[in-house]
PDB file of N, CA and C in Angstrom:
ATOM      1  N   UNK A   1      -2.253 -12.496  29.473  1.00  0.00           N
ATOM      2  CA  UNK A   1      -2.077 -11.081  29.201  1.00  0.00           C
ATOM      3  C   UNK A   1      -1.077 -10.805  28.083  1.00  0.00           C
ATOM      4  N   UNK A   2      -0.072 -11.448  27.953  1.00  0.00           N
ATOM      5  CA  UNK A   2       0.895 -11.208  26.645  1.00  0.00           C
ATOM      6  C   UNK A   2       0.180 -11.367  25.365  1.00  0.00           C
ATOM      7  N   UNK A   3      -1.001 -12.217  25.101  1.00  0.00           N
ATOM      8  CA  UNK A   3      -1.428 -12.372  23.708  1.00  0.00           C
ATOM      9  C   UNK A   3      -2.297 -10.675  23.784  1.00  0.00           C
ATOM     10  N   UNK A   4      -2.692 -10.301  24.744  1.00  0.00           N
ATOM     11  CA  UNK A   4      -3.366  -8.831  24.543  1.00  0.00           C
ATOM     12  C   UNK A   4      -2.035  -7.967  24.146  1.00  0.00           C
ATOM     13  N   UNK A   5      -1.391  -8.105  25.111  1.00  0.00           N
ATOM     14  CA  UNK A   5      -0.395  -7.016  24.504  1.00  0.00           C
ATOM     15  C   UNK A   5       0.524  -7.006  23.098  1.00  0.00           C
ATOM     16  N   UNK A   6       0.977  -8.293  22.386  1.00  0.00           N
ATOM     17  CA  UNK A   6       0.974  -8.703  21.268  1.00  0.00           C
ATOM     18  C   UNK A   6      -0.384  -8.481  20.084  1.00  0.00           C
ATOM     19  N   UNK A   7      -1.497  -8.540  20.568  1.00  0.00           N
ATOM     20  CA  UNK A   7      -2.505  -7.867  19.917  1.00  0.00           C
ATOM     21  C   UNK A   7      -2.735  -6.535  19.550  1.00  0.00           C
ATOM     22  N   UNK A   8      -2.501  -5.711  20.778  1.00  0.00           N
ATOM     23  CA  UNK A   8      -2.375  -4.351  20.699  1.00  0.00           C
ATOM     24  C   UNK A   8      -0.867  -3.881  19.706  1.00  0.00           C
ATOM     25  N   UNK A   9       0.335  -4.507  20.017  1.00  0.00           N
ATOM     26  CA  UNK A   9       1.148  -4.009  19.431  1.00  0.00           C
ATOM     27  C   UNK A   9       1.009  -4.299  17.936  1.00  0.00           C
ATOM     28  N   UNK A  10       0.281  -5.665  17.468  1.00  0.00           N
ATOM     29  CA  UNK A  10      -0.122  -5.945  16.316  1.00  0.00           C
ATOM     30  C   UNK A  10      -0.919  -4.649  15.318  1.00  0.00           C
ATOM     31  N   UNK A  11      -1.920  -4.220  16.056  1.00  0.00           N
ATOM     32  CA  UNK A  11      -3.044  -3.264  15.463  1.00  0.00           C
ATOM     33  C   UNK A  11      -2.085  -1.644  15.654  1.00  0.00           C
ATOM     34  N   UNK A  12      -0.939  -2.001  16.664  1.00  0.00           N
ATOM     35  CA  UNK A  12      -0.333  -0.335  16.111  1.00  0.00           C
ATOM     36  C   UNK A  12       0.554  -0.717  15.174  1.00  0.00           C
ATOM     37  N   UNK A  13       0.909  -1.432  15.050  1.00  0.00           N
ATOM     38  CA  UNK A  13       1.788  -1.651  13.703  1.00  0.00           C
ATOM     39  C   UNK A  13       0.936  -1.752  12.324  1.00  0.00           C
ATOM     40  N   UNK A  14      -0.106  -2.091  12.847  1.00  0.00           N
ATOM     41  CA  UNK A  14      -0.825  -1.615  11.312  1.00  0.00           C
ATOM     42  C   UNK A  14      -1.273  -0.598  10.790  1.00  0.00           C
ATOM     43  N   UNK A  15      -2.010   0.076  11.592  1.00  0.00           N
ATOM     44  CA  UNK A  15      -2.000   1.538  11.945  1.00  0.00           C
ATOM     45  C   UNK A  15      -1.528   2.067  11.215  1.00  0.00           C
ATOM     46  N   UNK A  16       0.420   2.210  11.609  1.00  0.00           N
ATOM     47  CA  UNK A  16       1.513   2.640  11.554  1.00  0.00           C
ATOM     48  C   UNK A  16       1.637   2.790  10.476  1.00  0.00           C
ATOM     49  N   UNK A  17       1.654   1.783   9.845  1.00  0.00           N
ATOM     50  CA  UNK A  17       1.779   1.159   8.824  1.00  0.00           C
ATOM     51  C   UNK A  17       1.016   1.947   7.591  1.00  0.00           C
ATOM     52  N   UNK A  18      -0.551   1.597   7.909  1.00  0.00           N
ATOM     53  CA  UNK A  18      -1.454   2.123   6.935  1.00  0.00           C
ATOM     54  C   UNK A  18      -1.200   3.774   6.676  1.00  0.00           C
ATOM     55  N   UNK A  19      -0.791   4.301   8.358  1.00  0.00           N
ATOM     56  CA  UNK A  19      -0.579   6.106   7.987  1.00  0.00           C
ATOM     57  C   UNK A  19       0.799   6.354   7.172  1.00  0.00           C
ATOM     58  N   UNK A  20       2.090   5.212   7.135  1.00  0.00           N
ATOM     59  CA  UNK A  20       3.493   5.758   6.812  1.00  0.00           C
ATOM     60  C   UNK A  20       3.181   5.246   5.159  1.00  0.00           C
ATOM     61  N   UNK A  21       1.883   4.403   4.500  1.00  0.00           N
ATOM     62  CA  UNK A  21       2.065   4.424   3.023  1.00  0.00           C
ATOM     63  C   UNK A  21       1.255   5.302   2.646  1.00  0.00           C
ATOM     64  N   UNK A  22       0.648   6.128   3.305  1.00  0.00           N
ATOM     65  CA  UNK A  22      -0.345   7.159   2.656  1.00  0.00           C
ATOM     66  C   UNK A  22       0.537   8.063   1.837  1.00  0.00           C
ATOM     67  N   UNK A  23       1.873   9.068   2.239  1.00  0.00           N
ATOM     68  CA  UNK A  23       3.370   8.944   1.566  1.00  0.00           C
ATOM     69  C   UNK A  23       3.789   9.081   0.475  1.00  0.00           C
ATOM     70  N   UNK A  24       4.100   7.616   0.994  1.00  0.00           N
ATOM     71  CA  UNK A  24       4.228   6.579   0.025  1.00  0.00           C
ATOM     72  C   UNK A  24       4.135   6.557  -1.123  1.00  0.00           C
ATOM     73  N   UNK A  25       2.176   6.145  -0.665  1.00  0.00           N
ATOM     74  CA  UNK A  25       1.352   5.968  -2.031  1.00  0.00           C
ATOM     75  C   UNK A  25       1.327   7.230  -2.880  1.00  0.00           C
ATOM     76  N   UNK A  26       1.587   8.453  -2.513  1.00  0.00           N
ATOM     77  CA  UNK A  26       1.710   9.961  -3.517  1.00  0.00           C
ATOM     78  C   UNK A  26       2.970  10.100  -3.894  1.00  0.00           C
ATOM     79  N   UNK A  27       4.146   9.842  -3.603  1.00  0.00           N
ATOM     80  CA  UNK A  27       5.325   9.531  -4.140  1.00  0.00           C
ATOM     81  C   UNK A  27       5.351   8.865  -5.366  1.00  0.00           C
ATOM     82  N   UNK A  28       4.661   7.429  -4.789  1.00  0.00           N
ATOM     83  CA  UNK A  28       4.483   6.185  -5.974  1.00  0.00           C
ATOM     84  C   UNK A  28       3.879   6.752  -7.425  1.00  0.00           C
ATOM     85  N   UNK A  29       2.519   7.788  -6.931  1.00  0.00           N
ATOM     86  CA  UNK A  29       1.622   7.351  -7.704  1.00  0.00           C
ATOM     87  C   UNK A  29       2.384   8.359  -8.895  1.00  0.00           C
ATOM     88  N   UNK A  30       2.670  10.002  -8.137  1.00  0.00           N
ATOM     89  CA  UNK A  30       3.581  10.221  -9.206  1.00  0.00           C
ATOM     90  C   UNK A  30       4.869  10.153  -9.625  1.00  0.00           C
ATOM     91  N   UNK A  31       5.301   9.289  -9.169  1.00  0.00           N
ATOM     92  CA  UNK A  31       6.603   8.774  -9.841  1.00  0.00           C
ATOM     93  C   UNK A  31       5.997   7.907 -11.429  1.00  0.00           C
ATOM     94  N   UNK A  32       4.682   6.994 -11.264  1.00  0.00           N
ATOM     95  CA  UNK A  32       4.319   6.386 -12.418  1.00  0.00           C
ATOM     96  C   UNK A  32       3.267   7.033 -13.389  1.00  0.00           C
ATOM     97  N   UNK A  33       3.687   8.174 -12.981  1.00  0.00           N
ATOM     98  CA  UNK A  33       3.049   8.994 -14.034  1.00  0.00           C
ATOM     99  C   UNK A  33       2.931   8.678 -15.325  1.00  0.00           C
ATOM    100  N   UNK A  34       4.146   8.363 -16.045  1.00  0.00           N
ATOM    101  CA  UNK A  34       3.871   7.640 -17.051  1.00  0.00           C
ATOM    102  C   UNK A  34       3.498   6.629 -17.712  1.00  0.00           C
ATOM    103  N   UNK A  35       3.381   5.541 -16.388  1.00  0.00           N
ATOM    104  CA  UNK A  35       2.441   4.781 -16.806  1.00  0.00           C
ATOM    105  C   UNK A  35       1.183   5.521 -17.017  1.00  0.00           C
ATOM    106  N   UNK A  36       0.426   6.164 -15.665  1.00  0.00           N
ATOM    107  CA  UNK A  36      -0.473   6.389 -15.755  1.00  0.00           C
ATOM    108  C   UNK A  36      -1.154   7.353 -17.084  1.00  0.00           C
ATOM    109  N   UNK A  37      -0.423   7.749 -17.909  1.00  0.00           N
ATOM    110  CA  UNK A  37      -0.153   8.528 -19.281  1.00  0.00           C
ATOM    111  C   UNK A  37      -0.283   7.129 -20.341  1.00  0.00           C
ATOM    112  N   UNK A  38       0.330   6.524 -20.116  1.00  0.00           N
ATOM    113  CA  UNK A  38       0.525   5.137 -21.644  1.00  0.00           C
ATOM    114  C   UNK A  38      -0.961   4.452 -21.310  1.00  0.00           C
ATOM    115  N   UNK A  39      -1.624   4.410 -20.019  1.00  0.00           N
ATOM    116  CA  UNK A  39      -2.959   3.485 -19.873  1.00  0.00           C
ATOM    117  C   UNK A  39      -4.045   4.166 -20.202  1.00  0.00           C
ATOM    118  N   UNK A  40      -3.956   5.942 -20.316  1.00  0.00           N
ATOM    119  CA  UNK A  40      -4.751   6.516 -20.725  1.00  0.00           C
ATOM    120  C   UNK A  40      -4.391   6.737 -22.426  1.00  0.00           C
ATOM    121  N   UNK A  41      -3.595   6.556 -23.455  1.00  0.00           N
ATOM    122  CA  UNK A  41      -3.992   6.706 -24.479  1.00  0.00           C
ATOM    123  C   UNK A  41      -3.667   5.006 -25.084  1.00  0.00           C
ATOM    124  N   UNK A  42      -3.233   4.291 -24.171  1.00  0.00           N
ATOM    125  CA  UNK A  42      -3.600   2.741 -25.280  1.00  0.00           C
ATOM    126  C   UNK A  42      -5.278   2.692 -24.948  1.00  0.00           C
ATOM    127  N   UNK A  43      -5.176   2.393 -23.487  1.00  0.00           N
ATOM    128  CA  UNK A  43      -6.876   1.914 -23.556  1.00  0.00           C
ATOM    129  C   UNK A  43      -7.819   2.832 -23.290  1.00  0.00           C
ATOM    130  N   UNK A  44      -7.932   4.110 -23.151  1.00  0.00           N
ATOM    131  CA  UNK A  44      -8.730   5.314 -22.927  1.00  0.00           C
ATOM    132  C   UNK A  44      -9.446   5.329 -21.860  1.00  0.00           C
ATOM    133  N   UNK A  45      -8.615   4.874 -20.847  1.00  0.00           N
ATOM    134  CA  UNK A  45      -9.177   4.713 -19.216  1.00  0.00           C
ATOM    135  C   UNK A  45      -8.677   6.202 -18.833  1.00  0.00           C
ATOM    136  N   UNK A  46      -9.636   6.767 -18.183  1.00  0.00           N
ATOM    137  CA  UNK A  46      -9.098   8.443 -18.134  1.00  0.00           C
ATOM    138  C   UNK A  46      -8.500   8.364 -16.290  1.00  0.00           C
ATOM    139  N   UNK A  47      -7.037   8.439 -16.540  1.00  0.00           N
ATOM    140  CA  UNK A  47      -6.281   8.144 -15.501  1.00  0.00           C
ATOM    141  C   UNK A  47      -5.199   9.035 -14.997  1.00  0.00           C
ATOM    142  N   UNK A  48      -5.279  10.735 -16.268  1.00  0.00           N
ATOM    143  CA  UNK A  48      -4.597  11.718 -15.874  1.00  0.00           C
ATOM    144  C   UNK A  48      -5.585  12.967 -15.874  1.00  0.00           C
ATOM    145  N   UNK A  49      -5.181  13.806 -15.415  1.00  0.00           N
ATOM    146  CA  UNK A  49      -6.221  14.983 -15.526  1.00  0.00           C
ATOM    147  C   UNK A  49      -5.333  16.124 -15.135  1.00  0.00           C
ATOM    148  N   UNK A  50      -5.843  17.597 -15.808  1.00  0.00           N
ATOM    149  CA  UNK A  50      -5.292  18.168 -15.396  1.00  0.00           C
ATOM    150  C   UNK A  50      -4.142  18.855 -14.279  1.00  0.00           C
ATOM    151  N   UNK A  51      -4.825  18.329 -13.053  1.00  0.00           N
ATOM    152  CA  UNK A  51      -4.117  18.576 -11.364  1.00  0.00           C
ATOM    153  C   UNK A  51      -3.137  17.514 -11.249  1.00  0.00           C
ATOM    154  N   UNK A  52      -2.760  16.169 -11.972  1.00  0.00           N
ATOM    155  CA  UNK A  52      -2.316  14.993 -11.615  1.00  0.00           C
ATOM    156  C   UNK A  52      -2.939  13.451 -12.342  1.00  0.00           C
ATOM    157  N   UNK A  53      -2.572  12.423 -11.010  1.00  0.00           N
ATOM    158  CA  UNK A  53      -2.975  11.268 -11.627  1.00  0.00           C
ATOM    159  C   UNK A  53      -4.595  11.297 -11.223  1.00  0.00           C
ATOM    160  N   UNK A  54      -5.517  10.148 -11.242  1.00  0.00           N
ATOM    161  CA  UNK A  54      -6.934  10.249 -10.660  1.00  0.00           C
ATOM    162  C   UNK A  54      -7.153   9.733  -9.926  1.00  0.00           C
ATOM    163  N   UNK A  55      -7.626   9.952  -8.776  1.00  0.00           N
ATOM    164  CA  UNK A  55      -8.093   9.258  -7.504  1.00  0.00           C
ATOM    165  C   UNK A  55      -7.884   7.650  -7.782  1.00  0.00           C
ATOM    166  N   UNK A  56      -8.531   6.874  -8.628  1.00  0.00           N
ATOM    167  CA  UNK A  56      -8.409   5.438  -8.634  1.00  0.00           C
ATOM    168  C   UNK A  56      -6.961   5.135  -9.190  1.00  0.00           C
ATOM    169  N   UNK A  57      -6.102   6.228  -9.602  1.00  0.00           N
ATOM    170  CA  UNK A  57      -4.483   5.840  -9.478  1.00  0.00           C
ATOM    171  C   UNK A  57      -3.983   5.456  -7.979  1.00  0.00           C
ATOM    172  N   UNK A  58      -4.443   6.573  -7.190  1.00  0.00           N
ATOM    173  CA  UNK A  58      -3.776   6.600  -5.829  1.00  0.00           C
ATOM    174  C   UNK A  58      -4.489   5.433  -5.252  1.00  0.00           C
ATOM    175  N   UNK A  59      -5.376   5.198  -5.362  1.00  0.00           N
ATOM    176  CA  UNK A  59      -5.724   4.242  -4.293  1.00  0.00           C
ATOM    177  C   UNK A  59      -5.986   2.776  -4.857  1.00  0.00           C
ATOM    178  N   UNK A  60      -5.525   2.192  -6.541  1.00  0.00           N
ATOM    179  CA  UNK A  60      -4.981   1.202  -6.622  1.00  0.00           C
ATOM    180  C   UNK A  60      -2.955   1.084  -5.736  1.00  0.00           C
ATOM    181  N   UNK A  61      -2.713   2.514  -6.020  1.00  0.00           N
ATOM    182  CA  UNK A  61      -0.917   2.211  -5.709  1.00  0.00           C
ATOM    183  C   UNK A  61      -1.327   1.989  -4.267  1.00  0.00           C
ATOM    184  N   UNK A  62      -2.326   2.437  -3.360  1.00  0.00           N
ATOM    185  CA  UNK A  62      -2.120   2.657  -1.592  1.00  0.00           C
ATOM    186  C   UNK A  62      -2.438   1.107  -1.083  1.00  0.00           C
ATOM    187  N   UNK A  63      -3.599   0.947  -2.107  1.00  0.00           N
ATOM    188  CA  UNK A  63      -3.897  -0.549  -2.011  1.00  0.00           C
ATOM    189  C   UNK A  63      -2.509  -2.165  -1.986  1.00  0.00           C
ATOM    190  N   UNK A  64      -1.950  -1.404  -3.433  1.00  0.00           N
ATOM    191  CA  UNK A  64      -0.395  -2.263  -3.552  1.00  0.00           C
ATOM    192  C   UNK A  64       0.229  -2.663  -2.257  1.00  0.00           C
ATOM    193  N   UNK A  65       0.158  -0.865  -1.906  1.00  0.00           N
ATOM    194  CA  UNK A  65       1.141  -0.855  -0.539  1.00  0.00           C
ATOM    195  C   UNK A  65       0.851  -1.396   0.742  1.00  0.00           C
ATOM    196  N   UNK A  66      -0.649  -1.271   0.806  1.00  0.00           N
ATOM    197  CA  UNK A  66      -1.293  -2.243   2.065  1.00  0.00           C
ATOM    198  C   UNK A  66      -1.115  -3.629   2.009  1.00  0.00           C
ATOM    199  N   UNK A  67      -1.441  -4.152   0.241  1.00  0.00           N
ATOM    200  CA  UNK A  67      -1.109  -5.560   0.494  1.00  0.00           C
ATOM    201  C   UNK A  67       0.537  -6.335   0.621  1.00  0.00           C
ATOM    202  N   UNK A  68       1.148  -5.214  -0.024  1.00  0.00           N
ATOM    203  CA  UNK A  68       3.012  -5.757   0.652  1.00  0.00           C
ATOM    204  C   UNK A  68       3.330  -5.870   1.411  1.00  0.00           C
ATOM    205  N   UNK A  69       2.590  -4.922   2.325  1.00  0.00           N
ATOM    206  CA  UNK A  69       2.976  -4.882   4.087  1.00  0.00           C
ATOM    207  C   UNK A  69       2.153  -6.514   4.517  1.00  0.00           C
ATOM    208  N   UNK A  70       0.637  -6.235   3.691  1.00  0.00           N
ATOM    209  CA  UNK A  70       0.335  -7.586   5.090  1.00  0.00           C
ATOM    210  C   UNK A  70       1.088  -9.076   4.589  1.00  0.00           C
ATOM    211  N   UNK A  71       1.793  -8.920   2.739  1.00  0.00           N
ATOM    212  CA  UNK A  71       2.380  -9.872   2.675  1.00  0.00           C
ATOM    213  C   UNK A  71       3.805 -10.547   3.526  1.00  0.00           C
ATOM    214  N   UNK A  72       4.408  -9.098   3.762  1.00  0.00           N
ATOM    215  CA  UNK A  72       5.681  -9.243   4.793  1.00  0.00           C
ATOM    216  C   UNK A  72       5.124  -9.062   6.053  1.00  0.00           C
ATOM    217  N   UNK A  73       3.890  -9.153   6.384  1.00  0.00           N
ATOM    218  CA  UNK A  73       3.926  -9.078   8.273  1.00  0.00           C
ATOM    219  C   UNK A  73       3.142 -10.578   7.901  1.00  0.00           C
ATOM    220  N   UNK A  74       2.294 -11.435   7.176  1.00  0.00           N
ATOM    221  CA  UNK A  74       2.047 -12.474   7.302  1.00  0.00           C
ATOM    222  C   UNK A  74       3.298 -13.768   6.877  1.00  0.00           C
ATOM    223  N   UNK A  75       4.552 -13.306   6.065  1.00  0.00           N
ATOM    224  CA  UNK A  75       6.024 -14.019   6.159  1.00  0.00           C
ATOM    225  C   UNK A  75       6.537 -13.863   7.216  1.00  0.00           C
ATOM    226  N   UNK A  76       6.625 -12.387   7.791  1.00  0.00           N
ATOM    227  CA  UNK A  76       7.405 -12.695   9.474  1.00  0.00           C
ATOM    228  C   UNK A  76       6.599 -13.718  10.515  1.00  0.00           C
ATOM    229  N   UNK A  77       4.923 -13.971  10.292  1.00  0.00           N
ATOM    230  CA  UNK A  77       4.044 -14.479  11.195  1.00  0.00           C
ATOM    231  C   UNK A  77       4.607 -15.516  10.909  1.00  0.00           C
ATOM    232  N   UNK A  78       4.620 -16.676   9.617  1.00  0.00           N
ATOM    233  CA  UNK A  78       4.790 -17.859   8.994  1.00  0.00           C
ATOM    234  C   UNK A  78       5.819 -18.140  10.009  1.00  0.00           C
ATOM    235  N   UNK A  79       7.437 -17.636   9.426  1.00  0.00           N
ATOM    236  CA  UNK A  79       8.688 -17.820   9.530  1.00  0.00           C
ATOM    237  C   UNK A  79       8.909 -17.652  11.277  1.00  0.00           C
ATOM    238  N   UNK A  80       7.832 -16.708  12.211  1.00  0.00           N
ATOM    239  CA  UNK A  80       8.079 -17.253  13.723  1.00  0.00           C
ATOM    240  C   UNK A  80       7.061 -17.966  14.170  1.00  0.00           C
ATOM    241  N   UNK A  81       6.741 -18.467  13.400  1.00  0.00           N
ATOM    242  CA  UNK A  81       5.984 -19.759  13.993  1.00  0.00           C
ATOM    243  C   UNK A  81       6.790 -21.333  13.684  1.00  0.00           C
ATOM    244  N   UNK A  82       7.347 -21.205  12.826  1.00  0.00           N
ATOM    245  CA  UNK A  82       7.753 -22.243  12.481  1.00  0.00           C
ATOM    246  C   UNK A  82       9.387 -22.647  12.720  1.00  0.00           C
ATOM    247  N   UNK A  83       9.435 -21.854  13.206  1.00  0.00           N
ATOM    248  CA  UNK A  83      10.928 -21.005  14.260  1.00  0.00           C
ATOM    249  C   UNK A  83      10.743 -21.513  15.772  1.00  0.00           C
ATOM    250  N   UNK A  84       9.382 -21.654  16.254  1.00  0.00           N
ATOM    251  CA  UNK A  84       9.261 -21.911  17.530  1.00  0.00           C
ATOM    252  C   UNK A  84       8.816 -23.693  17.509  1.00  0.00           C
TER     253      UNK A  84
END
């Protein structure tokens, strides 16, 4: 029964996780506004628009943020396993 409940607490922490960079990821995306400004006139990838950045801004940055998390929850996995 503990690997269920370690399972379950696993999938709310991701959850958690995935809802606390949603955020995040709109913070991020305009904070790099200016990137997202320098990628639209070097390479003419249309990445600002009137209202903001463009949808495939936000959800390359949300993406970032999903994969940092599973990089630091798969280092805490590593580091207690190899701990035990």
């Amino acid at each position: 029964m503990p690997t269920v409940k370690r399972a379950g607490l696993a999938i709310a922490l991701v959850v958690l996780y995935a809802s606390a960079a949603l955020p995040l990821t709109a913070i991020t995306t305009f904070a790099l506004l200016p990137l997202w400004r320098f990628i639209e006139e070097r390479y003419g990838i249309e990445s600002v628009g009137h209202s903001g950045p463009s949808d495939w801004c936000f959800i390359l940055v949300y993406v970032l943020w999903l994969l940092a998390g599973a990089a630091v929850f798969a280092l805490r996995a590593r580091r207690r396993k190899v701990a035990t």
